[in-house]
C-alpha atoms as a PDB file:
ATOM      1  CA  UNK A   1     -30.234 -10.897  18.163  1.00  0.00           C
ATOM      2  CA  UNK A   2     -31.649 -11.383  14.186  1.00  0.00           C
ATOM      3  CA  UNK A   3     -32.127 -15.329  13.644  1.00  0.00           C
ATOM      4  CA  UNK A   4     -31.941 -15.628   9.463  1.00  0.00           C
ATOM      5  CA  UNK A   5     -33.171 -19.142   8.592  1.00  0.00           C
ATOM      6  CA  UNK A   6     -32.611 -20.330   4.670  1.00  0.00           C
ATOM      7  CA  UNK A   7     -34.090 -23.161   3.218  1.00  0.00           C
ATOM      8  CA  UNK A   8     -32.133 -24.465   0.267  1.00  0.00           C
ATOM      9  CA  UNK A   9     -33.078 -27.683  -1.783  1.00  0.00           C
ATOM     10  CA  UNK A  10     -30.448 -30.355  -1.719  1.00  0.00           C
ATOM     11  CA  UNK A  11     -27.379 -29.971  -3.252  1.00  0.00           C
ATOM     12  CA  UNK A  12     -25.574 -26.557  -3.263  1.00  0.00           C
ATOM     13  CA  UNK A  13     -21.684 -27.659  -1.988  1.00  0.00           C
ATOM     14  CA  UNK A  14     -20.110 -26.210   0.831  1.00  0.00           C
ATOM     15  CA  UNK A  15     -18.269 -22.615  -0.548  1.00  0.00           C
ATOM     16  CA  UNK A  16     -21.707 -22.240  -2.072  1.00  0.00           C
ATOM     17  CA  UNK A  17     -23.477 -22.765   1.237  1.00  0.00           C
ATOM     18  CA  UNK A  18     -20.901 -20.803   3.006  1.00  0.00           C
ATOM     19  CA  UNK A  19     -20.618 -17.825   0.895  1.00  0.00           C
ATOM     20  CA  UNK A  20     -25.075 -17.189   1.342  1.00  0.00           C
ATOM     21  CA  UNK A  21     -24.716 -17.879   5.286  1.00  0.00           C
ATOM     22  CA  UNK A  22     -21.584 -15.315   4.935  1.00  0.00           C
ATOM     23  CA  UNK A  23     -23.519 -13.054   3.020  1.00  0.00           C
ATOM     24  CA  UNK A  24     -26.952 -12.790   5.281  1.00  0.00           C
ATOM     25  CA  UNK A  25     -24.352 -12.325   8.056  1.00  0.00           C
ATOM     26  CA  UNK A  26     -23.261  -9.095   6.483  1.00  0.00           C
ATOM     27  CA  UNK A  27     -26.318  -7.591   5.214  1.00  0.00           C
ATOM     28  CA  UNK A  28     -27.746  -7.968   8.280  1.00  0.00           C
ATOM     29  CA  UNK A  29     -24.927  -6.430  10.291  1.00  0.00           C
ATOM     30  CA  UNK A  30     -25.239  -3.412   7.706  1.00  0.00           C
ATOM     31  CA  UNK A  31     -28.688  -3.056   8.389  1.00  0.00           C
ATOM     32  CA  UNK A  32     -29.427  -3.721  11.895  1.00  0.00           C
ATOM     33  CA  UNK A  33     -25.928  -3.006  13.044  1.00  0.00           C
ATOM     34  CA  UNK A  34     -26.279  -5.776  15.262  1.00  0.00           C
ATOM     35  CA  UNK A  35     -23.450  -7.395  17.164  1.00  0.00           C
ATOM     36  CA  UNK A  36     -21.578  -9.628  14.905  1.00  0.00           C
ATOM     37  CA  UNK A  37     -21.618 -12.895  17.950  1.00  0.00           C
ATOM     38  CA  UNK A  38     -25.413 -11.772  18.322  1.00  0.00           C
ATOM     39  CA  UNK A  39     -25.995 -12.764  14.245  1.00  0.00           C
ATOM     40  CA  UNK A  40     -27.299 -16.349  14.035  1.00  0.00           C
ATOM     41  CA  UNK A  41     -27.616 -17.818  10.098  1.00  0.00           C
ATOM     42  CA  UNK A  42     -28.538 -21.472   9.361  1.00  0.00           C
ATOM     43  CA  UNK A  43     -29.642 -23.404   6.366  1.00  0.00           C
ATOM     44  CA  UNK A  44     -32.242 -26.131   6.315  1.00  0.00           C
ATOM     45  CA  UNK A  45     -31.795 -28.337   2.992  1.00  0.00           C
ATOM     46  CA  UNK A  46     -35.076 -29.900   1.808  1.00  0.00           C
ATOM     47  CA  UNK A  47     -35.051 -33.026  -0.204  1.00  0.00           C
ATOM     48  CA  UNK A  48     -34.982 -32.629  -3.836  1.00  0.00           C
ATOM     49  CA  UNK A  49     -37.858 -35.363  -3.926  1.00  0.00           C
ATOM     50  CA  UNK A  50     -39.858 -33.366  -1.364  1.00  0.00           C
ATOM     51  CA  UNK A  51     -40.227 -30.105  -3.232  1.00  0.00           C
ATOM     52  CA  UNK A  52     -42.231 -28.670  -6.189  1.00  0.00           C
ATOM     53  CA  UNK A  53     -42.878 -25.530  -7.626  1.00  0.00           C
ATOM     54  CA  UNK A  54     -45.775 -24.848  -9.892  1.00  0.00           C
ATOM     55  CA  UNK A  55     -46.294 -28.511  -9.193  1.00  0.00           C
ATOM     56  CA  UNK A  56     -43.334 -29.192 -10.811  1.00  0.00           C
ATOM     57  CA  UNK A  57     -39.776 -30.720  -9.438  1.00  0.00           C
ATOM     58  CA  UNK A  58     -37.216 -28.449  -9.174  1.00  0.00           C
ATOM     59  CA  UNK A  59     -33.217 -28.837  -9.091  1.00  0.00           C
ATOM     60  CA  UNK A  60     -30.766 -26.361  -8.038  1.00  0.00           C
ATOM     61  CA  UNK A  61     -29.155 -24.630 -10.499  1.00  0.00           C
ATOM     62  CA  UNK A  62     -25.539 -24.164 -10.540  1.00  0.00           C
ATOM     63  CA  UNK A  63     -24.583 -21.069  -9.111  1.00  0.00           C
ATOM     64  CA  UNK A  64     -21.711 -18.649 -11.083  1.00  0.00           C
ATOM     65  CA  UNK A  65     -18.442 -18.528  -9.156  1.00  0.00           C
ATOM     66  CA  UNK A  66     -18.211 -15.567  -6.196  1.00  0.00           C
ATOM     67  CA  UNK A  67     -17.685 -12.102  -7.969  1.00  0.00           C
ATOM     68  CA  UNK A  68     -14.472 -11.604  -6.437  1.00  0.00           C
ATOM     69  CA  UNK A  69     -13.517 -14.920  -8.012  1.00  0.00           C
ATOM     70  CA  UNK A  70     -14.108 -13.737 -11.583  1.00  0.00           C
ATOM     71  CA  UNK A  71     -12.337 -10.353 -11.088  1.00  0.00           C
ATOM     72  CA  UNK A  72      -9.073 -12.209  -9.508  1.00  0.00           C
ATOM     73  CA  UNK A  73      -8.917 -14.396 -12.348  1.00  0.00           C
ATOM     74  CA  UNK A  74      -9.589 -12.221 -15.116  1.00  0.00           C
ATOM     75  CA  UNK A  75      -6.945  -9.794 -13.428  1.00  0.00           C
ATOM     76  CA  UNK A  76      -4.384 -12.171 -13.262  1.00  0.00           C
ATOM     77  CA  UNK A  77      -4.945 -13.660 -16.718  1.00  0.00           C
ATOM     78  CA  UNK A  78      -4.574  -9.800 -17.720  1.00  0.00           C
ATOM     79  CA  UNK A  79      -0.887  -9.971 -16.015  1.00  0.00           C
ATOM     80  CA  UNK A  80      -0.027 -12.966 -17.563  1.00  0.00           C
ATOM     81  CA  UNK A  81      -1.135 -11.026 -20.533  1.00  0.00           C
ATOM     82  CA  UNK A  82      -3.555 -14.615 -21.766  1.00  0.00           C
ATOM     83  CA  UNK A  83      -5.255 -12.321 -23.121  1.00  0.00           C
ATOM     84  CA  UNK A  84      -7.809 -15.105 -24.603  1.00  0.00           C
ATOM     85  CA  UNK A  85      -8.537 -16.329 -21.136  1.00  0.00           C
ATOM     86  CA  UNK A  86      -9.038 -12.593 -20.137  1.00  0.00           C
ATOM     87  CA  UNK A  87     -11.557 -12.292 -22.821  1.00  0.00           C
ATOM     88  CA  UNK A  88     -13.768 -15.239 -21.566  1.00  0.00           C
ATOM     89  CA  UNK A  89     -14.834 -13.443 -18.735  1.00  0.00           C
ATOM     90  CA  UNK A  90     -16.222 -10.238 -20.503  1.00  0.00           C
ATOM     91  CA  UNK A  91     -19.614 -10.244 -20.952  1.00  0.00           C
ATOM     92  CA  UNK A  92     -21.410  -9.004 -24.758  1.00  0.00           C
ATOM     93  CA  UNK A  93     -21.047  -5.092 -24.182  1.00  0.00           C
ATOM     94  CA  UNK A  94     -18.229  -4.923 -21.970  1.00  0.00           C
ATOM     95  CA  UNK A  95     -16.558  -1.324 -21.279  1.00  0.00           C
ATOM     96  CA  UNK A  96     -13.873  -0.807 -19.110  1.00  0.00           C
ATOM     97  CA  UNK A  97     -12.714   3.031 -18.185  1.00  0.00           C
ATOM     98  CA  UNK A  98      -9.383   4.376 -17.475  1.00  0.00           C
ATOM     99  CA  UNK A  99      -7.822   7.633 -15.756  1.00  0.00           C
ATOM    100  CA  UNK A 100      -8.537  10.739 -18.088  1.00  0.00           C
ATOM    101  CA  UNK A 101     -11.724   8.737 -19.121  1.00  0.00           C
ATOM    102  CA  UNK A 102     -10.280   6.765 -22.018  1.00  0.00           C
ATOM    103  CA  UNK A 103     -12.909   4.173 -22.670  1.00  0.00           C
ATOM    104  CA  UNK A 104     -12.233   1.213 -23.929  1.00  0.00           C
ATOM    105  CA  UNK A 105     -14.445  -2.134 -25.010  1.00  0.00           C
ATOM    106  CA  UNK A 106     -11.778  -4.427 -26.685  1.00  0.00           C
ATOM    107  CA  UNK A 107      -9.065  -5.913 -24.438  1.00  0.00           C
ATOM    108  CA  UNK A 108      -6.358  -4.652 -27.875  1.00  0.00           C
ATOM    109  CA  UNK A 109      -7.287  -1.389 -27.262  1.00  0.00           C
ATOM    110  CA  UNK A 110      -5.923  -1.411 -23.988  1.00  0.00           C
ATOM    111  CA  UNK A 111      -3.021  -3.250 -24.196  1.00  0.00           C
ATOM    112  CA  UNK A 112      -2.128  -0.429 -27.552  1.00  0.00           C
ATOM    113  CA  UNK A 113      -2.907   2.459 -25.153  1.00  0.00           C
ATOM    114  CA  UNK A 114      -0.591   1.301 -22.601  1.00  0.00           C
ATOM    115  CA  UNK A 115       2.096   0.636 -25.259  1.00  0.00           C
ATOM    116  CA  UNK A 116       3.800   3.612 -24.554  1.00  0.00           C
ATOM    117  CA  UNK A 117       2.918   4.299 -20.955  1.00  0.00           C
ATOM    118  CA  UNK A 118       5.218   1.951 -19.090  1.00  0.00           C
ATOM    119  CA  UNK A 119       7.041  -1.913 -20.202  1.00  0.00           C
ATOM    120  CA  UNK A 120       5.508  -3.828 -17.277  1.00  0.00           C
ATOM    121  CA  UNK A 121       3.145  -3.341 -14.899  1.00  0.00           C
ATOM    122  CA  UNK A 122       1.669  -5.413 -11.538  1.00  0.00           C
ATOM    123  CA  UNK A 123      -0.791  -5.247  -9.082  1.00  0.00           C
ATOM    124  CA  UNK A 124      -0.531  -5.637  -5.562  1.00  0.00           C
ATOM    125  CA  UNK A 125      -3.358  -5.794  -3.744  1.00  0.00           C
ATOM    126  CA  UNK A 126      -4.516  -4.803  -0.489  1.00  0.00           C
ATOM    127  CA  UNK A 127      -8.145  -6.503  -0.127  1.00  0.00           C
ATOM    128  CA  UNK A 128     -11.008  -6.610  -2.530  1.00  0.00           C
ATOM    129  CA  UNK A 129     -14.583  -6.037  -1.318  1.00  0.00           C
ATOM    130  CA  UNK A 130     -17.857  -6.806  -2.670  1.00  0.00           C
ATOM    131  CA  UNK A 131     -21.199  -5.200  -2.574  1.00  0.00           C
ATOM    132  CA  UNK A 132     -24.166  -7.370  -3.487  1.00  0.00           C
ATOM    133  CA  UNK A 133     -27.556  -6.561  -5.447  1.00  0.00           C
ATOM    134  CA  UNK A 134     -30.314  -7.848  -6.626  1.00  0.00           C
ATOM    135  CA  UNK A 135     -28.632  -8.148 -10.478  1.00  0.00           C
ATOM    136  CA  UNK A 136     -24.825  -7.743 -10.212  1.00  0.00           C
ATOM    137  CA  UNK A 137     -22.580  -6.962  -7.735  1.00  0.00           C
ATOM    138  CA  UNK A 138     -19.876  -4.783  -7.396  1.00  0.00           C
ATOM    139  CA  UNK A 139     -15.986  -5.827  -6.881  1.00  0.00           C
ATOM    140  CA  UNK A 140     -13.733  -3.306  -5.965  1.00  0.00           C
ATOM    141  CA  UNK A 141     -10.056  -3.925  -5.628  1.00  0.00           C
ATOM    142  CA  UNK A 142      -7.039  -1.794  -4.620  1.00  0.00           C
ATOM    143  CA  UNK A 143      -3.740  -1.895  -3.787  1.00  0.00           C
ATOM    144  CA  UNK A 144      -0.016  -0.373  -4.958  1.00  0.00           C
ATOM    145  CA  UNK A 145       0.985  -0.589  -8.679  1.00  0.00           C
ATOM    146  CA  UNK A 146       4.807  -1.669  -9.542  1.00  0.00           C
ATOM    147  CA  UNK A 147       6.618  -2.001 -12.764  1.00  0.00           C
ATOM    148  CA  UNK A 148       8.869  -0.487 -15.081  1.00  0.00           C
ATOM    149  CA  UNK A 149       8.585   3.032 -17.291  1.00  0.00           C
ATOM    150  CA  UNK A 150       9.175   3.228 -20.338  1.00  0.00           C
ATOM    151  CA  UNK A 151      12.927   3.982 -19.809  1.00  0.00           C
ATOM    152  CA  UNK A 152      13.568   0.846 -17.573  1.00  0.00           C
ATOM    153  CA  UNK A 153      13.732   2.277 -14.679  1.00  0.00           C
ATOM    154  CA  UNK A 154      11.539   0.709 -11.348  1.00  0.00           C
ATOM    155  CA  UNK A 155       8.374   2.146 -10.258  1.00  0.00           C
ATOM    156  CA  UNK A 156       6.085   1.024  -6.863  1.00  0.00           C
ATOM    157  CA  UNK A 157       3.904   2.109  -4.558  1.00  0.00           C
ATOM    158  CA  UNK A 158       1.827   3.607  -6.819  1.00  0.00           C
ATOM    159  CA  UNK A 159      -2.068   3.660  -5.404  1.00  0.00           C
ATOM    160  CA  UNK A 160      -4.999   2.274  -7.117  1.00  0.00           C
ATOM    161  CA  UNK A 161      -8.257   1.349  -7.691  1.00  0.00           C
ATOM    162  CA  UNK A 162     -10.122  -0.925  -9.643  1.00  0.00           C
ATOM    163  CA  UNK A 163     -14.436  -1.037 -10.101  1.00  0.00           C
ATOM    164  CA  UNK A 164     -15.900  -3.880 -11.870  1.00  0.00           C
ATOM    165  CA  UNK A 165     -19.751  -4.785 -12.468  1.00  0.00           C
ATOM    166  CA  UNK A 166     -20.278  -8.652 -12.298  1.00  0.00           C
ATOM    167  CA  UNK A 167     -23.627 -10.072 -13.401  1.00  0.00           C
ATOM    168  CA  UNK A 168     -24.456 -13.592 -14.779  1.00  0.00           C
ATOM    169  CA  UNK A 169     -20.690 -14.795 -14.161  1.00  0.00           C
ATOM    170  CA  UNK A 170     -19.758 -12.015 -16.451  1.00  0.00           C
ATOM    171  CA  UNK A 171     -17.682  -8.908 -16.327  1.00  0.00           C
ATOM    172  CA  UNK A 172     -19.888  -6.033 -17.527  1.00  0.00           C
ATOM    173  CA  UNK A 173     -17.242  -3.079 -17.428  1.00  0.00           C
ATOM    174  CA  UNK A 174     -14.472  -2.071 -15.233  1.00  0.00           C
ATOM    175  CA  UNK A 175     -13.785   1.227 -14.055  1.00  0.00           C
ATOM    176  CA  UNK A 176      -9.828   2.178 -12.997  1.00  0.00           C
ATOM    177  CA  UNK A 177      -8.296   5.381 -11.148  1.00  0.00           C
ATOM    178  CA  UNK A 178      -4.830   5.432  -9.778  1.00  0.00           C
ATOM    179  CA  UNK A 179      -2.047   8.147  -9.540  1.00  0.00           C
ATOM    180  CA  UNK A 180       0.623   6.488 -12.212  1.00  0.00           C
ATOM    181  CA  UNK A 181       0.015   9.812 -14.163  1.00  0.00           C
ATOM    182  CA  UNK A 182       1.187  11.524 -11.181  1.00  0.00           C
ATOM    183  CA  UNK A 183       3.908   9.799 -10.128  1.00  0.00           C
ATOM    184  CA  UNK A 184       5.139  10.049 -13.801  1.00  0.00           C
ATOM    185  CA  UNK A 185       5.270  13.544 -13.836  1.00  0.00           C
ATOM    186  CA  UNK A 186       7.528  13.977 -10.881  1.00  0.00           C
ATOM    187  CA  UNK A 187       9.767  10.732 -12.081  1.00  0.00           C
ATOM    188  CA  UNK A 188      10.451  12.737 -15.679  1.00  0.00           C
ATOM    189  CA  UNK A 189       9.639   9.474 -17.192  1.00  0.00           C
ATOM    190  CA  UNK A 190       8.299   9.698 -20.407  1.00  0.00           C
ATOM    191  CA  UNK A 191       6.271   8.576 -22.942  1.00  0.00           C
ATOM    192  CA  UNK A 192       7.803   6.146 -25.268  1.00  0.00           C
ATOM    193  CA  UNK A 193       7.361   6.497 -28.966  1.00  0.00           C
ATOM    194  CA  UNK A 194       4.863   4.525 -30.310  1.00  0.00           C
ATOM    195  CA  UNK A 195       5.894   2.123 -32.918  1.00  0.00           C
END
């Protein structure tokens, strides 16, 4: 029955607070394996008044919005195809990876590959998890693709995956699989002609 105590200066708000107690809570239940009821977490908040470091005041510093956060919003300012909002939340050196390994590091790049690949496509998405570390964290998301080929006609169901590396309130590269290759082969949709 793991007791995790935190002491936080003043001033962290409450998704803040709750996403740390949240996160001790799993880490410990991945390590111990302990019994989720038996998992106790509180914070203690010390005055910003009554503590110093170095024998100097410190503040809290605003923490970057939860990983997940980030990769939902970048995604869905991809799909709205803002593609200048989607570019905010790259970080200097951003790569993202597609199926066949296609790399890519400018948003264009994409968005010309897939050109010819299919008219629309969407994301639907099952759950997204998160792994803490020390630096960054990892997002992953997955779920069913659906749009439209080339041709016009419907596709959905299609399975995927999506990796992304968060550090610093950043995306530092992405990483995608999913079966659309597959699923065009057996359609006979086709490539459209680039223009």
């Amino acid at each position: 029955m793991p007791v995790i105590r935190v002491t936080l200066i003043e001033g962290y708000d409450d998704e803040v607070r709750g996403r740390l107690l949240e996160g001790y809570s799993q880490v410990t239940r991945t390590v111990l394996e302990a019994v989720p009821d038996g998992i106790t977490t509180f914070i203690e908040e010390v005055k910003q008044t009554s503590y110093r470091r170095g024998n100097q005041p410190k503040f809290p510093k605003a923490p970057p919005p939860a990983p997940e956060r980030i990769v939902r919003e970048f995604l869905g300012a991809m799909e709205r195809r803002d593609l200048a909002a989607a570019r905010d939340f790259l970080a200097e050196g951003f790569s993202m990876v597609f199926p066949g390994g296609v790399r890519f590091t400018q948003i264009a790049e994409l968005i010309a590959w897939a050109a010819p690949r299919y008219r629309r496509v969407a994301k639907v998405y099952s759950g997204f998890d998160t792994v803490p570390g020390m630096e960054t964290a990892t997002v992953y998301c997955h779920g069913m693709l659906e749009g439209e080929w080339p041709d016009g006609r419907a596709f959905s169901g299609i399975r995927f995956i999506d990796r992304f590396t968060v550090g610093g309130g950043k995306l530092l590269d992405q990483q995608v699989w999913n079966d659309l290759a597959e699923i065009r082969a057996q359609t006979g949709a086709v490539l459209a002609t680039p223009q």
